[in-house]
PDB file of N, CA and C in Angstrom:
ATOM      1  N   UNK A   1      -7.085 -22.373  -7.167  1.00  0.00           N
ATOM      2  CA  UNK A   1      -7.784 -21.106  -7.071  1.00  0.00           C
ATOM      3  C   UNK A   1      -7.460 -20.463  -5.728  1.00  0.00           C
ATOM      4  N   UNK A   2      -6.875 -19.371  -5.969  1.00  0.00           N
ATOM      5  CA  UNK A   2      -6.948 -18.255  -4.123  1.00  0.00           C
ATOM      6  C   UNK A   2      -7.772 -17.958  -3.613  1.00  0.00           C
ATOM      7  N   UNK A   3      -7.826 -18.238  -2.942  1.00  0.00           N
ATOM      8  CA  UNK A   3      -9.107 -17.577  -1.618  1.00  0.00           C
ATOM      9  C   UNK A   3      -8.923 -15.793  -1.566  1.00  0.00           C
ATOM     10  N   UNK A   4     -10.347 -16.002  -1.632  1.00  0.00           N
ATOM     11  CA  UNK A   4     -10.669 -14.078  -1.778  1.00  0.00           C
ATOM     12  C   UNK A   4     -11.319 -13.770  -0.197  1.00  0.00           C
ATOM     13  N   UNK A   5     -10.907 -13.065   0.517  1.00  0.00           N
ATOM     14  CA  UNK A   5     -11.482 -12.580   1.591  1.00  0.00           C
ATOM     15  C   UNK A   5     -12.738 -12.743   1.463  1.00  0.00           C
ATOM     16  N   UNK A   6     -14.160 -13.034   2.711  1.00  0.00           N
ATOM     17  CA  UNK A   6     -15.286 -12.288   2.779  1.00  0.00           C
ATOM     18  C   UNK A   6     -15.926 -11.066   2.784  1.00  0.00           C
ATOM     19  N   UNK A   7     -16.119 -10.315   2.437  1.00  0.00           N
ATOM     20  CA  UNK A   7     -16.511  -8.524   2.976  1.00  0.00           C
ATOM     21  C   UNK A   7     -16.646  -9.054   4.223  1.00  0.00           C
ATOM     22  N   UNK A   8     -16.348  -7.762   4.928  1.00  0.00           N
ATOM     23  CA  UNK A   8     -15.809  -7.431   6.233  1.00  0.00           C
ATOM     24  C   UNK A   8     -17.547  -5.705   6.561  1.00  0.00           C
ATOM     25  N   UNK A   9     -17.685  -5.544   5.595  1.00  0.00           N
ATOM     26  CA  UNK A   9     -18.735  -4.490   5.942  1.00  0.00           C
ATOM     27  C   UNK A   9     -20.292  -4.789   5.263  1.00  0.00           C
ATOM     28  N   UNK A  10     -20.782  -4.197   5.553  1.00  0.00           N
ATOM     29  CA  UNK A  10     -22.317  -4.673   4.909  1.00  0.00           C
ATOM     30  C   UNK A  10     -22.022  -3.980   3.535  1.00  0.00           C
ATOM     31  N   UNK A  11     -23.338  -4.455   2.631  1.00  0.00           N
ATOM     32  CA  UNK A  11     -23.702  -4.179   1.224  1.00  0.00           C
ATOM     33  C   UNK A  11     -24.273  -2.953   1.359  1.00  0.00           C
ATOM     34  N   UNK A  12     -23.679  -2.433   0.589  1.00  0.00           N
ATOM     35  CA  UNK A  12     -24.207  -0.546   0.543  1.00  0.00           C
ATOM     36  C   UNK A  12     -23.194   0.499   1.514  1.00  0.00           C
ATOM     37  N   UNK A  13     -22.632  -0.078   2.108  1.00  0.00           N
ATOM     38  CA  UNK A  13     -21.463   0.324   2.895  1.00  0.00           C
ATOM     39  C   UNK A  13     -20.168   1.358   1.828  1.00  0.00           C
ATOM     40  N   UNK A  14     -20.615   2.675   1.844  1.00  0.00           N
ATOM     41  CA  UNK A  14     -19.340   3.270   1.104  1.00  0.00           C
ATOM     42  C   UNK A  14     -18.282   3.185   0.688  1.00  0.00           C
ATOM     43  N   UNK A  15     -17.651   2.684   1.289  1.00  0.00           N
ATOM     44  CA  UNK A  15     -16.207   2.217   1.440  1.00  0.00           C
ATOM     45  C   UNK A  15     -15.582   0.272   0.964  1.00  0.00           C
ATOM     46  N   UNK A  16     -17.147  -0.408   0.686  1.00  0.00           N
ATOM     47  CA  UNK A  16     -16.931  -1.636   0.514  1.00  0.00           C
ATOM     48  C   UNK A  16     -16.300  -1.629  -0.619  1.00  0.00           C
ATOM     49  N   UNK A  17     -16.688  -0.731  -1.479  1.00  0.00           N
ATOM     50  CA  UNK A  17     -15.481  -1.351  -2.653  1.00  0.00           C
ATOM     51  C   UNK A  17     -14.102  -0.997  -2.601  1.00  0.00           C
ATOM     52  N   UNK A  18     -13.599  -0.640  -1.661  1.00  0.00           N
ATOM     53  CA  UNK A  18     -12.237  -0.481  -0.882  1.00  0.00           C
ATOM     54  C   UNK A  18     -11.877  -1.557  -0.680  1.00  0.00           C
ATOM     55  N   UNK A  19     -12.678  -2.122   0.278  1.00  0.00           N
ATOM     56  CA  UNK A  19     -12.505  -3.502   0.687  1.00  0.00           C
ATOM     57  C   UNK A  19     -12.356  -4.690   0.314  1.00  0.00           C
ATOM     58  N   UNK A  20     -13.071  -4.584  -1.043  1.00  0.00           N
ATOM     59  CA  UNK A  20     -13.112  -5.535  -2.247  1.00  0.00           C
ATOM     60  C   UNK A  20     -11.878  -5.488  -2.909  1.00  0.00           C
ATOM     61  N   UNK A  21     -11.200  -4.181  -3.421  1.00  0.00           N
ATOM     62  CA  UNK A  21      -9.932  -3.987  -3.486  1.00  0.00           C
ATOM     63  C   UNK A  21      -9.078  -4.510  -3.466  1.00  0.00           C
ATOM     64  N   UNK A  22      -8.697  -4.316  -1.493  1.00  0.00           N
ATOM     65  CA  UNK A  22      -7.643  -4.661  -0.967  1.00  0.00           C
ATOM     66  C   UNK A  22      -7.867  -6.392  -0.765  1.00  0.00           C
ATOM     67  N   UNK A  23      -9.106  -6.890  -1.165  1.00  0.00           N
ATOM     68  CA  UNK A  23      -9.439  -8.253  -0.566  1.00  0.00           C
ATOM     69  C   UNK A  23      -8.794  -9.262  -2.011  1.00  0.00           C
ATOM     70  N   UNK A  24      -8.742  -8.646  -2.607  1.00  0.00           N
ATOM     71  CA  UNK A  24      -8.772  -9.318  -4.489  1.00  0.00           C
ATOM     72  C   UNK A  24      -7.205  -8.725  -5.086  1.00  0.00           C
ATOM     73  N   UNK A  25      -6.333  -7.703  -3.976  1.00  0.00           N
ATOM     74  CA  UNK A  25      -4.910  -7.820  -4.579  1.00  0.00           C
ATOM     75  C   UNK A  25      -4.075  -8.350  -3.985  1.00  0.00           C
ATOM     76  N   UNK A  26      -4.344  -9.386  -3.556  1.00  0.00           N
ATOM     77  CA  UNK A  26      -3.262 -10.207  -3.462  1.00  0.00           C
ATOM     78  C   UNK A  26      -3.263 -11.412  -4.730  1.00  0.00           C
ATOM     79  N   UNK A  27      -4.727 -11.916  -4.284  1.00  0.00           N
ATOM     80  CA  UNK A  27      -4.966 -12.901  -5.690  1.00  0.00           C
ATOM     81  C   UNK A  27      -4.669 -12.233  -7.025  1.00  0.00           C
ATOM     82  N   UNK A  28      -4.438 -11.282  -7.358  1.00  0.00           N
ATOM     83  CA  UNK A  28      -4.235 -10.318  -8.456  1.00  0.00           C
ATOM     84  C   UNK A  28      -2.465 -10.150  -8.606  1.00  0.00           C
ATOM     85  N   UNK A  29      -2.219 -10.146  -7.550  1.00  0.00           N
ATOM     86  CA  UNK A  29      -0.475  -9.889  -7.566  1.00  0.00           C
ATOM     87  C   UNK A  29       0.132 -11.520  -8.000  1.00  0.00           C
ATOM     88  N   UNK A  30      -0.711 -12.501  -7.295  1.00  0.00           N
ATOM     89  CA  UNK A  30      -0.343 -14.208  -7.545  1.00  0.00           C
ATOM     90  C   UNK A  30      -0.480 -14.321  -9.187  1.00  0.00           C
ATOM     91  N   UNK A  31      -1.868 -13.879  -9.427  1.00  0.00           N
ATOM     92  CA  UNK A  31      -2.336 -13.927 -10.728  1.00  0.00           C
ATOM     93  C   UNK A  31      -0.796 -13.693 -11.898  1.00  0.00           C
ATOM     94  N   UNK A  32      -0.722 -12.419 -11.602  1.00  0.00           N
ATOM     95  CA  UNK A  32       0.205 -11.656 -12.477  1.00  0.00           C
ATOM     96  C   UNK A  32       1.627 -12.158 -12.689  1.00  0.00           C
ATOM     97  N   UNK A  33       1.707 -12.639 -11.090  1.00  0.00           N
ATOM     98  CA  UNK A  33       3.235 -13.101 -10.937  1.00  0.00           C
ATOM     99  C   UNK A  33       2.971 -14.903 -11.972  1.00  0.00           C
ATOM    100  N   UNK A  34       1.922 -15.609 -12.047  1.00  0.00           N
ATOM    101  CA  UNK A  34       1.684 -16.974 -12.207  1.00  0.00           C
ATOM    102  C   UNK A  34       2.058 -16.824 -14.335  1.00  0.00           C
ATOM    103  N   UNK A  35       1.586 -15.654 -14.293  1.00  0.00           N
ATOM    104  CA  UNK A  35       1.643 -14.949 -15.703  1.00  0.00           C
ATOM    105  C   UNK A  35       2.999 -14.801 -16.280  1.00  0.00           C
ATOM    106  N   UNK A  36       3.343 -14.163 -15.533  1.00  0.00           N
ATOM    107  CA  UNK A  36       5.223 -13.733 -15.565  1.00  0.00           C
ATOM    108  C   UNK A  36       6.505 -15.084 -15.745  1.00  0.00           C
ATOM    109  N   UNK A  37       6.098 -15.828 -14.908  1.00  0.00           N
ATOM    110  CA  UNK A  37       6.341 -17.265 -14.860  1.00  0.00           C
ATOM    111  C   UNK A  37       5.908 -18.066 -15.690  1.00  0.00           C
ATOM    112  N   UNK A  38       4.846 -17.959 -16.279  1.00  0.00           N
ATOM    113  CA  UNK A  38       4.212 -18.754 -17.827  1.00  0.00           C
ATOM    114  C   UNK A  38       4.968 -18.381 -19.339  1.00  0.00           C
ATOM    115  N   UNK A  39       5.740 -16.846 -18.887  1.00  0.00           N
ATOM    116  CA  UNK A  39       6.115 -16.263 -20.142  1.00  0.00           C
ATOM    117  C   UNK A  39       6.283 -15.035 -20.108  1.00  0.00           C
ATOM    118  N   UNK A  40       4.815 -14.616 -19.987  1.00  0.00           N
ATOM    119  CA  UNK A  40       4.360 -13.215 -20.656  1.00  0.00           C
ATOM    120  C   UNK A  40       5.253 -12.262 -19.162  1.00  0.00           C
ATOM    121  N   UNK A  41       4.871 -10.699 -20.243  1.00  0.00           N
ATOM    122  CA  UNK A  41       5.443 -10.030 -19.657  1.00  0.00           C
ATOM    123  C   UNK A  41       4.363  -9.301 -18.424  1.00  0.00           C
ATOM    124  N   UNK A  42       4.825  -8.823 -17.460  1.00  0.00           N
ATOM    125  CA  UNK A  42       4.158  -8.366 -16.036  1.00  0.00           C
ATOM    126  C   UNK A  42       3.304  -6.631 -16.670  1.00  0.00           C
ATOM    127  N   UNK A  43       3.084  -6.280 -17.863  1.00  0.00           N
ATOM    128  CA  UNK A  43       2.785  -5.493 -18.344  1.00  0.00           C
ATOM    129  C   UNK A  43       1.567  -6.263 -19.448  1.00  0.00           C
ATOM    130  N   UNK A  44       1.938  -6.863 -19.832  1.00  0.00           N
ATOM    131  CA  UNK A  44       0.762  -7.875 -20.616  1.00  0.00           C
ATOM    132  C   UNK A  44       0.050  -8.787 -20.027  1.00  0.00           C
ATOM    133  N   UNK A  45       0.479  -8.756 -18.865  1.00  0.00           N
ATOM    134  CA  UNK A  45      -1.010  -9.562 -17.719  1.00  0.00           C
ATOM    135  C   UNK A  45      -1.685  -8.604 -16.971  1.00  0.00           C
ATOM    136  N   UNK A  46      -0.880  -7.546 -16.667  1.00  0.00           N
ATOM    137  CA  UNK A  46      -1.879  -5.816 -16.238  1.00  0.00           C
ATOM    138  C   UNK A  46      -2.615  -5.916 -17.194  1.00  0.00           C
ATOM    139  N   UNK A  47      -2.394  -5.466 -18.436  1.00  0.00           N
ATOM    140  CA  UNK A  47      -3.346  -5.477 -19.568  1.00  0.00           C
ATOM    141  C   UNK A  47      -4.591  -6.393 -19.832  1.00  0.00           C
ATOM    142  N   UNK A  48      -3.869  -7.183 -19.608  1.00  0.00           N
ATOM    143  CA  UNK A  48      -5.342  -8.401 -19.902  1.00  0.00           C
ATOM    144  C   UNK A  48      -5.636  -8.575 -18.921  1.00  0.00           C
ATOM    145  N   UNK A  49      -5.994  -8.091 -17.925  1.00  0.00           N
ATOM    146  CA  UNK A  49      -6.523  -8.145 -16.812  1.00  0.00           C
ATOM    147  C   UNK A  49      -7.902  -7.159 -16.363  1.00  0.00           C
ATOM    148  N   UNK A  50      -7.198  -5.763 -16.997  1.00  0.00           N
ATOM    149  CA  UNK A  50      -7.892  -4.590 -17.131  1.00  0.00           C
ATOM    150  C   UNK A  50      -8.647  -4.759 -18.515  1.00  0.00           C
ATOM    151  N   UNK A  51      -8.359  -4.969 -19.520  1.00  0.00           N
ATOM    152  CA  UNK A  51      -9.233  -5.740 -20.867  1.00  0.00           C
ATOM    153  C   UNK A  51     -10.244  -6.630 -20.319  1.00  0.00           C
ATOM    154  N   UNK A  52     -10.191  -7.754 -19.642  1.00  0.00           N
ATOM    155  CA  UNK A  52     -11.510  -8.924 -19.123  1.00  0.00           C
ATOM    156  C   UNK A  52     -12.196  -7.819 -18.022  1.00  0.00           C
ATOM    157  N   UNK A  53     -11.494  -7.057 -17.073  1.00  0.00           N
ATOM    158  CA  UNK A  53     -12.724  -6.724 -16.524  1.00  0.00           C
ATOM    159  C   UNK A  53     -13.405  -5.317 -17.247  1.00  0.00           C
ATOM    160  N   UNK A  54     -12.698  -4.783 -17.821  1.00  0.00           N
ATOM    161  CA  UNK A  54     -14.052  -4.186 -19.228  1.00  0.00           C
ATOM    162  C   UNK A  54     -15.027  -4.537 -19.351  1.00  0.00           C
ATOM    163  N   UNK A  55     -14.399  -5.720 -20.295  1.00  0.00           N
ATOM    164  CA  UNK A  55     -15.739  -6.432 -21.260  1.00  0.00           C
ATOM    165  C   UNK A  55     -16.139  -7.302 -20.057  1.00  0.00           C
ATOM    166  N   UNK A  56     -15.796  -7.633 -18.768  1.00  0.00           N
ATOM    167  CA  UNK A  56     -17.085  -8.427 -18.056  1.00  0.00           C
ATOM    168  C   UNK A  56     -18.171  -7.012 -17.529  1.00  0.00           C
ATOM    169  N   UNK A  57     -17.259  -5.736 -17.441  1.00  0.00           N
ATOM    170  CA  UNK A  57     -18.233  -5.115 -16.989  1.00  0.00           C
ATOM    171  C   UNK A  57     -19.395  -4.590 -18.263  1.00  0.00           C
ATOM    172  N   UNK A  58     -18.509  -4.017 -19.211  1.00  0.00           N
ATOM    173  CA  UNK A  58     -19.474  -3.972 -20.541  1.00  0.00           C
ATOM    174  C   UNK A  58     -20.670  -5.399 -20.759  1.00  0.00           C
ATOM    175  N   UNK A  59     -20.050  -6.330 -20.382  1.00  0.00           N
ATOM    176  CA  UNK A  59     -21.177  -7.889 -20.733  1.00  0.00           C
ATOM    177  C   UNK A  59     -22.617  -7.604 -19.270  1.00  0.00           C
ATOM    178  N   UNK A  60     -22.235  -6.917 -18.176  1.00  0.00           N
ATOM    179  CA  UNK A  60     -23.076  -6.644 -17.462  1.00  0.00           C
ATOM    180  C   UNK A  60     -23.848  -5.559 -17.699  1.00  0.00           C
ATOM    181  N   UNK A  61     -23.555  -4.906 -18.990  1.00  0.00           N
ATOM    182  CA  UNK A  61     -24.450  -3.409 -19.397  1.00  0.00           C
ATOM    183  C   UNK A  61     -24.026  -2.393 -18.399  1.00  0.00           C
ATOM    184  N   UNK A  62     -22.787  -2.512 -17.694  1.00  0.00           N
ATOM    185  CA  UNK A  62     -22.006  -1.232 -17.289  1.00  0.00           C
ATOM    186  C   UNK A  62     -21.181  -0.539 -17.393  1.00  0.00           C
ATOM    187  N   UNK A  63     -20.165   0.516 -17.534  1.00  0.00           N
ATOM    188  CA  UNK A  63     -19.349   0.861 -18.300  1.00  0.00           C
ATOM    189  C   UNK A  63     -18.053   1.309 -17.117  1.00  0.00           C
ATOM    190  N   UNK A  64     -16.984   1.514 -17.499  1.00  0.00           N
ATOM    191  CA  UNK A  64     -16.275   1.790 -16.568  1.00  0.00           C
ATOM    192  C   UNK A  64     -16.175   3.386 -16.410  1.00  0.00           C
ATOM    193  N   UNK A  65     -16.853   4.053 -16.787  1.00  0.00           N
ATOM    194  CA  UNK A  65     -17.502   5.729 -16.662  1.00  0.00           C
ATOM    195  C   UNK A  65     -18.212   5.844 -15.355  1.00  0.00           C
ATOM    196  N   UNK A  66     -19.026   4.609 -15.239  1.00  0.00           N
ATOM    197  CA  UNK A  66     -19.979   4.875 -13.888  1.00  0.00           C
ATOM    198  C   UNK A  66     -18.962   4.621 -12.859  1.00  0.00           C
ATOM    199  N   UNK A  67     -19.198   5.119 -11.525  1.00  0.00           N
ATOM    200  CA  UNK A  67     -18.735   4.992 -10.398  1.00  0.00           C
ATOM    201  C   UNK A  67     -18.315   3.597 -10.334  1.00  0.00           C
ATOM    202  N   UNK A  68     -19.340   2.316 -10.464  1.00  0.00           N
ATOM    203  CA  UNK A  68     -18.752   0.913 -10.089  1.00  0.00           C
ATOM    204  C   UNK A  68     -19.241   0.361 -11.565  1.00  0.00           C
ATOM    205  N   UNK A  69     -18.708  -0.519 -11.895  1.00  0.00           N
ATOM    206  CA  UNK A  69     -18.539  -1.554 -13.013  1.00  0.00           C
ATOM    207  C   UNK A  69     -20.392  -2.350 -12.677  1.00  0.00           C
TER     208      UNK A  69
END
């Protein structure tokens, strides 16, 4: 498992989900590349990537319409 940065700003901080972002693409670029290397194509692990966090945000009763998931 990759290590995800700590936030670097407090909770409620505007800009933290910036931070969250840039803190979660690297593990996201490993992810994709670990994908690519298993098989699949670097377009079908974007996809299912953006598909799980949907439905984790839909499973939290939020939608990706609102500002944050």
């Amino acid at each position: 498992m990759t290590n995800v940065p700590a936030p670097t700003v407090a909770a409620g901080d505007e800009s933290r989900h910036l931070f969250c972002q840039m803190a979660i693409e690297i593990p996201l670029q490993d992810l994709i590349q670990a994908a690519v290397k298993a098989g699949w194509e670097e377009t079908e692990g974007l996809t299912a990537i953006i598909e799980v966090a949907d439905t984790l945000c839909w499973l939290t009763g939020r939608t990706r319409s609102s500002t944050r998931c």
